[in-house]
PDB file of N, CA and C in Angstrom:
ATOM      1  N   UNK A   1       0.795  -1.199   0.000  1.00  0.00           N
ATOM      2  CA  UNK A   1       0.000   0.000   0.000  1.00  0.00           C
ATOM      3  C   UNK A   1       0.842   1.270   0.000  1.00  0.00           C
ATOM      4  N   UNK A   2       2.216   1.291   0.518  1.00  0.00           N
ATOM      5  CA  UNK A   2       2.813   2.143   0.356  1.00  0.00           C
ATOM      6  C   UNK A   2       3.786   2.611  -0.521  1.00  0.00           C
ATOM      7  N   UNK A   3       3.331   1.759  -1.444  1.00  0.00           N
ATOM      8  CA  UNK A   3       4.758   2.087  -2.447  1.00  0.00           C
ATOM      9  C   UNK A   3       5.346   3.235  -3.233  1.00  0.00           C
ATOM     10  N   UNK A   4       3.852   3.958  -3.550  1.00  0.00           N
ATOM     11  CA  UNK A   4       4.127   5.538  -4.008  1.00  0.00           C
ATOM     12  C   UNK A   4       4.901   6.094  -2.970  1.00  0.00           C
ATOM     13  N   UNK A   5       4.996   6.045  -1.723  1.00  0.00           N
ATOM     14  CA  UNK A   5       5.838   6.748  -0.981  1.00  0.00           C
ATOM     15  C   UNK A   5       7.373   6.596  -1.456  1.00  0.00           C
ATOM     16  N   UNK A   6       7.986   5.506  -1.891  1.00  0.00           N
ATOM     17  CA  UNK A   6       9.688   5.008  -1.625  1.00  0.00           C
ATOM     18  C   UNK A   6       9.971   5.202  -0.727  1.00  0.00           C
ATOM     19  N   UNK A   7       9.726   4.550  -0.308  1.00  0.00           N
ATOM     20  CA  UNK A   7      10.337   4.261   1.689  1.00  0.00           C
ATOM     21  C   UNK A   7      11.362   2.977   1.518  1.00  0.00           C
ATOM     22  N   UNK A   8      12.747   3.274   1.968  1.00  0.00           N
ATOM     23  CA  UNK A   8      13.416   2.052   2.425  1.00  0.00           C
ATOM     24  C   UNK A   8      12.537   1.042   2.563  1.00  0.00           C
ATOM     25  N   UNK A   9      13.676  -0.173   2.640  1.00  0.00           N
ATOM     26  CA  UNK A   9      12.591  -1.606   3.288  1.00  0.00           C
ATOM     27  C   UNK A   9      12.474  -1.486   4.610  1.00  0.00           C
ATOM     28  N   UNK A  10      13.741  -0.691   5.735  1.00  0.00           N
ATOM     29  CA  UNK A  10      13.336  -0.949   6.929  1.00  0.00           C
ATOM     30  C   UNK A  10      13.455   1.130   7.343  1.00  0.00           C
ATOM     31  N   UNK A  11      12.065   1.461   7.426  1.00  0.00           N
ATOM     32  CA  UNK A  11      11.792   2.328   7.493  1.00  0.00           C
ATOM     33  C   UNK A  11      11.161   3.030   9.118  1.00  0.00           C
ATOM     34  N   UNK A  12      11.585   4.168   9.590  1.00  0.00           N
ATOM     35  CA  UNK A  12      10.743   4.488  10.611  1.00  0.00           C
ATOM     36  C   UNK A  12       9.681   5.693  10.653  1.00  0.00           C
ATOM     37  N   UNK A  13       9.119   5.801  11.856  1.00  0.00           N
ATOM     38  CA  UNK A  13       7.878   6.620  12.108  1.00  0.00           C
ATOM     39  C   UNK A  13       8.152   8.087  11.058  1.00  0.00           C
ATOM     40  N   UNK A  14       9.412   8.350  11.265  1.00  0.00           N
ATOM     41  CA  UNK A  14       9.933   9.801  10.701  1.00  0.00           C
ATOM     42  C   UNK A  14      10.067   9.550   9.223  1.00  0.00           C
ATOM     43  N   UNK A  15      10.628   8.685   8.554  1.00  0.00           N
ATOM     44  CA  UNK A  15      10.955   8.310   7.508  1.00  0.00           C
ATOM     45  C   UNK A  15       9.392   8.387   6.567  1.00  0.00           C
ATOM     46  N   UNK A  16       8.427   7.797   7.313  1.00  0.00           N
ATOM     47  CA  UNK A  16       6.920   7.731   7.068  1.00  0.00           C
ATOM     48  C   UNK A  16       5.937   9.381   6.867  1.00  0.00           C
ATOM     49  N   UNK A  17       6.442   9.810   8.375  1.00  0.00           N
ATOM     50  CA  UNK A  17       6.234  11.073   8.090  1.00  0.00           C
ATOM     51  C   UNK A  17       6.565  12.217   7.177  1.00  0.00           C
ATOM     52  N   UNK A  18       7.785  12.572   6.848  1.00  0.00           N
ATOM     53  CA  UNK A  18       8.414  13.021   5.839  1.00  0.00           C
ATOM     54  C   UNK A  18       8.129  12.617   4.336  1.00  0.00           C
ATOM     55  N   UNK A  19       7.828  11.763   4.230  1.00  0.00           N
ATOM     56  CA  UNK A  19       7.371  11.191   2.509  1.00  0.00           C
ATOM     57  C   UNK A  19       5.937  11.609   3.126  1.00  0.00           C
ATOM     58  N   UNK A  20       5.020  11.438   3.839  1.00  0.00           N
ATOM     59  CA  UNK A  20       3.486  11.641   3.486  1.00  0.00           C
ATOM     60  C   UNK A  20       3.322  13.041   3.312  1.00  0.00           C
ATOM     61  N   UNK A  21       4.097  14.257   4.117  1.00  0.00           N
ATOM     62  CA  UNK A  21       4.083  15.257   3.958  1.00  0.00           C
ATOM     63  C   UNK A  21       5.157  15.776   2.665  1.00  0.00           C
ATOM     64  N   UNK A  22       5.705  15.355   1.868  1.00  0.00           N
ATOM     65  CA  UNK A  22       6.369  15.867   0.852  1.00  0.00           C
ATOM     66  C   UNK A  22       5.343  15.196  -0.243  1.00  0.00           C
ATOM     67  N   UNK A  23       4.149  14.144  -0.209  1.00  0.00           N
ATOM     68  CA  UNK A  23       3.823  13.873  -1.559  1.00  0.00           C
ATOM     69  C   UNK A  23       2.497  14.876  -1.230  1.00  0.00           C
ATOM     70  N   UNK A  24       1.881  15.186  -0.053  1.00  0.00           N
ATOM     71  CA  UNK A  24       0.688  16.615   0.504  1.00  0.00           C
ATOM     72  C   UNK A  24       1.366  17.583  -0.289  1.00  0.00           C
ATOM     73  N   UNK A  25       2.131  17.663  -0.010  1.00  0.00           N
ATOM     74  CA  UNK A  25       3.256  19.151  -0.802  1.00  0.00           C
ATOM     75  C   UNK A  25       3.015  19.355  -2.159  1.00  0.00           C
ATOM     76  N   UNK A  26       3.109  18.430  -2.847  1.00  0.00           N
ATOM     77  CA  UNK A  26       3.148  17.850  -3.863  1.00  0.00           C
ATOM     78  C   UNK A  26       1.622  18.251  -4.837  1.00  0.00           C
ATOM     79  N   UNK A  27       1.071  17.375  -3.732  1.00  0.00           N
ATOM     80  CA  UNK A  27      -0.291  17.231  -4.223  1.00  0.00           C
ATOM     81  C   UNK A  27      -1.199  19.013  -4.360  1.00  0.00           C
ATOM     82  N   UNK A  28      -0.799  19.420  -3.053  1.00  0.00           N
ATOM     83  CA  UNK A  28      -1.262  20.749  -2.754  1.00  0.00           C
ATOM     84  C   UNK A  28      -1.167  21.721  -4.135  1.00  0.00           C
ATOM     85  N   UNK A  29       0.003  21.610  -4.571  1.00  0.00           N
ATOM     86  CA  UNK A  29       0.751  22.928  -5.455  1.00  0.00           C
ATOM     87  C   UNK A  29      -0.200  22.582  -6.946  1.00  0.00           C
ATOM     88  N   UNK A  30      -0.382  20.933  -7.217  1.00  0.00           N
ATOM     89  CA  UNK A  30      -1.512  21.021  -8.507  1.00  0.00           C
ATOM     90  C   UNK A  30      -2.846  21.492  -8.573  1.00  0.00           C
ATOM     91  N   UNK A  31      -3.218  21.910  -7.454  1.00  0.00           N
ATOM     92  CA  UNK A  31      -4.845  22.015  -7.114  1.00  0.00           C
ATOM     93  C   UNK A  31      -4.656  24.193  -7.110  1.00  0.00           C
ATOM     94  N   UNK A  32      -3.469  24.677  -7.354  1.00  0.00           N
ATOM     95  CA  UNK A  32      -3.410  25.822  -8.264  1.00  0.00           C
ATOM     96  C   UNK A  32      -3.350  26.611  -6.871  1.00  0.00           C
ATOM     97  N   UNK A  33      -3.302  28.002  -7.637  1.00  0.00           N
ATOM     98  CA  UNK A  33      -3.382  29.063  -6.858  1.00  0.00           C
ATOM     99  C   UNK A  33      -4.471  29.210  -5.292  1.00  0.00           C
ATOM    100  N   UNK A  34      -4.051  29.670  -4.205  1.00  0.00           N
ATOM    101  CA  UNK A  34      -4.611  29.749  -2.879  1.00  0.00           C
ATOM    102  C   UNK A  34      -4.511  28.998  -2.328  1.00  0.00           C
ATOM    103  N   UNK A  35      -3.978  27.921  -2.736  1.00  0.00           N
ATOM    104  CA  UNK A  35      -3.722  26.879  -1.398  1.00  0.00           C
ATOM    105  C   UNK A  35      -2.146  26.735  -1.114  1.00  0.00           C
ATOM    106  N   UNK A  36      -2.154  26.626   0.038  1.00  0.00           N
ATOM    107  CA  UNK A  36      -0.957  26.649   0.401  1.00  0.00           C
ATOM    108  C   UNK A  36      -0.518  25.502   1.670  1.00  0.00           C
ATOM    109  N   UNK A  37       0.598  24.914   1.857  1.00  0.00           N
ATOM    110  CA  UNK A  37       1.144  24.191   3.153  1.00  0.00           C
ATOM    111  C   UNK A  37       2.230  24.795   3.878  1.00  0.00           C
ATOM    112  N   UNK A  38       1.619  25.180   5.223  1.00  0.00           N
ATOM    113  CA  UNK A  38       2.525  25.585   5.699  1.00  0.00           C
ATOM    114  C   UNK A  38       3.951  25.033   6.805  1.00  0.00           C
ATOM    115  N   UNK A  39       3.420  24.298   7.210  1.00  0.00           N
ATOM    116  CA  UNK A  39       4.424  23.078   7.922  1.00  0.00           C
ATOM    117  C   UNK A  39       3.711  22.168   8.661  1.00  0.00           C
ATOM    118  N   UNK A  40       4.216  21.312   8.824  1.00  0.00           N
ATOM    119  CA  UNK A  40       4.438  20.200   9.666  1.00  0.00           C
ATOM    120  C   UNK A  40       4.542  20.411  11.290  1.00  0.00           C
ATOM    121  N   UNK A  41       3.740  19.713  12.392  1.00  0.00           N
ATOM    122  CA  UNK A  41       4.054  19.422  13.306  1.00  0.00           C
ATOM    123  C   UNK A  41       4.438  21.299  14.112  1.00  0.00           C
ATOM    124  N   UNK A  42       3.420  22.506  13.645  1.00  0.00           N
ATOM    125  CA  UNK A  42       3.434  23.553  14.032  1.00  0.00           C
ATOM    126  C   UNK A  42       3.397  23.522  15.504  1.00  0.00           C
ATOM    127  N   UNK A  43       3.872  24.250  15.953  1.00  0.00           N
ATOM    128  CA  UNK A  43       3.572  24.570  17.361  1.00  0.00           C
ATOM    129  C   UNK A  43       2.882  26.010  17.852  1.00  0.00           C
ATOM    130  N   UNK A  44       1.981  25.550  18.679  1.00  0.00           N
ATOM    131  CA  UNK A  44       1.003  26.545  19.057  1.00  0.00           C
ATOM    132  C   UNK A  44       1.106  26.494  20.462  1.00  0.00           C
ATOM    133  N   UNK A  45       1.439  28.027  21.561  1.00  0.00           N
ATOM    134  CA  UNK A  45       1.561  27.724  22.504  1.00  0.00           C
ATOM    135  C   UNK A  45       0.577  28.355  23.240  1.00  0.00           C
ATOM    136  N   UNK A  46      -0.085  27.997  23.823  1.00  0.00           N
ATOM    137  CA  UNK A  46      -1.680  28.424  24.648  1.00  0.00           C
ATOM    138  C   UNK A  46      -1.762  28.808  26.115  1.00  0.00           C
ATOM    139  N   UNK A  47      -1.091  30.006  26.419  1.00  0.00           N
ATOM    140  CA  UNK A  47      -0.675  30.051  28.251  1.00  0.00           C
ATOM    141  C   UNK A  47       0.433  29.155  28.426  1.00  0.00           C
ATOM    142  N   UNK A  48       0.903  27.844  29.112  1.00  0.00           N
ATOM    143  CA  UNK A  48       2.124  27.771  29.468  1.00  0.00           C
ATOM    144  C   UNK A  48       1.968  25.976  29.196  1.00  0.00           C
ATOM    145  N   UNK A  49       0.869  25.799  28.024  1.00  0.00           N
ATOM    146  CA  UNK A  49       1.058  24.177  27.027  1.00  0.00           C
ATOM    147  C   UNK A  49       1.470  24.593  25.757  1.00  0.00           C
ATOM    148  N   UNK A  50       2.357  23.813  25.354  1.00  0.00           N
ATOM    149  CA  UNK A  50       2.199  23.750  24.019  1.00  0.00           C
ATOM    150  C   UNK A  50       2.010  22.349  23.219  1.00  0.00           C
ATOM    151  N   UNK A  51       0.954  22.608  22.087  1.00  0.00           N
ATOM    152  CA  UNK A  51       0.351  22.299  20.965  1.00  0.00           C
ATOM    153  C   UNK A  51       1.063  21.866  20.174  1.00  0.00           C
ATOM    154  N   UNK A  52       0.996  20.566  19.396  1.00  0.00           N
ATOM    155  CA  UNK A  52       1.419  20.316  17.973  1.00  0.00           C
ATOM    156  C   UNK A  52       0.240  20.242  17.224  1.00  0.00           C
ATOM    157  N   UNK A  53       0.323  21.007  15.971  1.00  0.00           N
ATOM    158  CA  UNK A  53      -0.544  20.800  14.932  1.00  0.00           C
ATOM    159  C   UNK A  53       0.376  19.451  13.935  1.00  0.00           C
ATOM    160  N   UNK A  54      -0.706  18.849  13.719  1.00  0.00           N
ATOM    161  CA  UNK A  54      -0.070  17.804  12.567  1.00  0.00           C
ATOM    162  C   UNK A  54       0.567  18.472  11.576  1.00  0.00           C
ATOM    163  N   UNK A  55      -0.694  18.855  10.327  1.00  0.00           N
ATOM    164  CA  UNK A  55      -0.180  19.456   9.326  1.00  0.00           C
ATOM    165  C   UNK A  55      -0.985  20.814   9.298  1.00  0.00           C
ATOM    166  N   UNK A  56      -0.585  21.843   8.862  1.00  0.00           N
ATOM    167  CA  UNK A  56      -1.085  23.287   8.936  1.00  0.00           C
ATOM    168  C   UNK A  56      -1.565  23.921   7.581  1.00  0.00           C
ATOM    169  N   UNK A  57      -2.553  24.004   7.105  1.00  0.00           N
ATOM    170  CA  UNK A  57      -2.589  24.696   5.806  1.00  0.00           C
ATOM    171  C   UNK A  57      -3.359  25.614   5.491  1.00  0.00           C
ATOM    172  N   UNK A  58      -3.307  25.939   4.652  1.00  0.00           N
ATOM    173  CA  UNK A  58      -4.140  27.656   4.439  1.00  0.00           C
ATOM    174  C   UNK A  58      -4.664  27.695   2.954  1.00  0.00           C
ATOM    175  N   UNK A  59      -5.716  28.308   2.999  1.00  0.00           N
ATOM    176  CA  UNK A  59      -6.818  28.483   1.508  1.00  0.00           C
ATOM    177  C   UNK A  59      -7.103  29.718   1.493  1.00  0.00           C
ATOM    178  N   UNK A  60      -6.373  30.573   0.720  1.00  0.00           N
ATOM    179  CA  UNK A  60      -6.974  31.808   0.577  1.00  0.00           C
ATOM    180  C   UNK A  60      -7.838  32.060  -0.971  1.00  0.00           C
ATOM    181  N   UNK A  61      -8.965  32.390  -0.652  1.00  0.00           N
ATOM    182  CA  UNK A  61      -9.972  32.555  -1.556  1.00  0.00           C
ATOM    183  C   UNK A  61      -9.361  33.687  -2.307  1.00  0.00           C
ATOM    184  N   UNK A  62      -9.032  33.286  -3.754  1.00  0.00           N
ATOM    185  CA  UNK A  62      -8.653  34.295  -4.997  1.00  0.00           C
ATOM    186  C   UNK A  62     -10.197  34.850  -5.179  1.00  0.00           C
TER     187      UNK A  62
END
């Protein structure tokens, strides 16, 4: 199931992560103007926790 990725044969959590978010990347930039990705694993800090966002992205209406 994963083969569009190219992942080594012995691959880890990060290795996984990094290819799903570079083929999002990917995918994002054909679907044209206003969309955008902004990173990975953002941090948001809320009073004295901080937040990971998975993935962060933005749609600005042309």
């Amino acid at each position: 199931m994963l083969e569009l990725l190219d992942l080594p044969s012995n691959f880890d959590e990060m290795d996984l992560h990094k290819s799903l978010v570079n083929h999002l990347k990917d995918f994002l930039m054909e679907l044209g103007a206003g969309f955008s990705f902004i990173c990975s694993e953002y941090k948001l800090q809320v009073g004295n926790h901080d937040y990971f966002i998975d993935l962060l992205f933005y749609n600005r209406n042309m």
